[in-house]
Protein backbone atom coordinates (compact mmCIF):
# COMPACT_ATOMS: atom_id res chain seq x y z
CA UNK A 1 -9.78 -15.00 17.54
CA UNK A 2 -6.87 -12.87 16.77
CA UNK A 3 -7.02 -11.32 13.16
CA UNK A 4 -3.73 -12.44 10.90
CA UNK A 5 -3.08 -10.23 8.30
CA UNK A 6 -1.65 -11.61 4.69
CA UNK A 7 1.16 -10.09 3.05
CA UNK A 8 1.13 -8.74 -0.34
CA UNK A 9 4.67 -9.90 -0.49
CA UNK A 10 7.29 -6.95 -2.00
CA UNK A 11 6.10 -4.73 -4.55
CA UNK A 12 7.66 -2.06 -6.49
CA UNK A 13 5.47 -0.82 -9.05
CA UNK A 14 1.30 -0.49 -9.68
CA UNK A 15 -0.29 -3.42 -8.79
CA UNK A 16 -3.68 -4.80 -7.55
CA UNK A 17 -3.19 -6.70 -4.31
CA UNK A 18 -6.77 -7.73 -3.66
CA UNK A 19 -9.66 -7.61 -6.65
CA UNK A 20 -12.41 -7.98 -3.48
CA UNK A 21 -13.09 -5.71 -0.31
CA UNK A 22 -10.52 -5.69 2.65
CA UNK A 23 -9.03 -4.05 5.26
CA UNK A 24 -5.10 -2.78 4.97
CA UNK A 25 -3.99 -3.49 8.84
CA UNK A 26 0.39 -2.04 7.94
CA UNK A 27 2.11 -0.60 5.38
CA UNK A 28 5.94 -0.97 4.75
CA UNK A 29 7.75 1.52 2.40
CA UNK A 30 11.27 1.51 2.04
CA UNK A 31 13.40 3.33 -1.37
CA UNK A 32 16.98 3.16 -1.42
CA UNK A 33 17.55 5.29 -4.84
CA UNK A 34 15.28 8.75 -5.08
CA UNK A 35 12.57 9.93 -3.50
CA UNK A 36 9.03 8.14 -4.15
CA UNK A 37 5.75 8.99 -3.78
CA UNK A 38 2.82 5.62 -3.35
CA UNK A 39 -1.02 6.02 -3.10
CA UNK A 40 -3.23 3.21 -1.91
CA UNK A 41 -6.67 2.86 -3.81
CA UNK A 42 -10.17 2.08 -3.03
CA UNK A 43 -10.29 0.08 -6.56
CA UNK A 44 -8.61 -3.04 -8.97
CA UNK A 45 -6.82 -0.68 -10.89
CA UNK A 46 -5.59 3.13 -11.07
CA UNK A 47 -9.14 5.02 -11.27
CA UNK A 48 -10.38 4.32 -7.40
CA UNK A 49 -10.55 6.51 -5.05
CA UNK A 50 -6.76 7.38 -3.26
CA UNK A 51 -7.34 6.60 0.43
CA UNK A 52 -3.63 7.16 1.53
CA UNK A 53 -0.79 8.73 0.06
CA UNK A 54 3.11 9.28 1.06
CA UNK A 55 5.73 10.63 0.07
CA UNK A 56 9.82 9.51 0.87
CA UNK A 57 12.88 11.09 0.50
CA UNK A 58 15.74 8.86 -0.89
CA UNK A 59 16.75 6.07 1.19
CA UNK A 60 14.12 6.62 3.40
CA UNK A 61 12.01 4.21 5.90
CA UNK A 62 8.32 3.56 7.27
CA UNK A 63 6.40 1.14 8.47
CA UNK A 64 2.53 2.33 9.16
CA UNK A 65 0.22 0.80 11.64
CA UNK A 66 -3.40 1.60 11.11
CA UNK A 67 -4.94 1.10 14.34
CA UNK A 68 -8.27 1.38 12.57
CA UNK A 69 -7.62 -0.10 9.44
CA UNK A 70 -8.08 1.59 6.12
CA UNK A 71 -11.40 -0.02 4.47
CA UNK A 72 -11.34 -0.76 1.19
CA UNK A 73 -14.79 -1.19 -0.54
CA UNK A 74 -14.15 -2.65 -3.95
CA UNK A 75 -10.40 -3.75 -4.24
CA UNK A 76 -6.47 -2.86 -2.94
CA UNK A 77 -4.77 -1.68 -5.68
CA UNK A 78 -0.77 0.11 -5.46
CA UNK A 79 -0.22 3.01 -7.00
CA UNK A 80 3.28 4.21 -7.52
CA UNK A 81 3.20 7.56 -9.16
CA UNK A 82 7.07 7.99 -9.11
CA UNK A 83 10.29 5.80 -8.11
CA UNK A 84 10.35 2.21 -7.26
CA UNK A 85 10.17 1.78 -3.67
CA UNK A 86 9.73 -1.87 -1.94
CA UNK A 87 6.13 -1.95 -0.80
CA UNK A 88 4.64 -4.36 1.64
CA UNK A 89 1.26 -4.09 2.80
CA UNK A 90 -0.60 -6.25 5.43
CA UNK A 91 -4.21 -6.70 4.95
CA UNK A 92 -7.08 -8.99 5.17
């Protein structure tokens, strides 16, 4: 049975995406005013562990495959430390 990601639908500032365990499977980051910066956390708010981290220029692109998916032990929460970039992350 093929796995089928869910999509955190667009978002552009901290967030939790899941408050449980899961796997992220893509990442989408796209800013189109200044140069951001996002983390991904191990955790339901801002005090887990960062597990992934880039930075983009202004009106830059990138869309992330993890071909072994990043684990997540306790929760998926978005961290954006500076700009607003539209953030879309698969995961189950």
């Amino acid at each position: 049975m093929a796995i089928r990601p869910m999509s955190s639908g667009v978002k552009t500032s901290d967030t939790a995406v899941k408050s449980a365990s899961g796997v992220i499977h893509w990442i989408t980051v796209s800013d189109v005013t200044a140069a951001s910066q996002i983390q991904i956390n191990d955790s339901t708010d801002d005090s887990g562990t960062d597990l992934w981290t880039i930075e983009l220029p202004a009106n830059g692109y990138v869309h992330c495959l993890f071909p072994t998916p990043l684990f997540c032990g306790t929760g998926i929460y978005l961290d954006v430390p500076t700009g607003s970039p539209s953030v879309v992350i698969g995961y189950t």
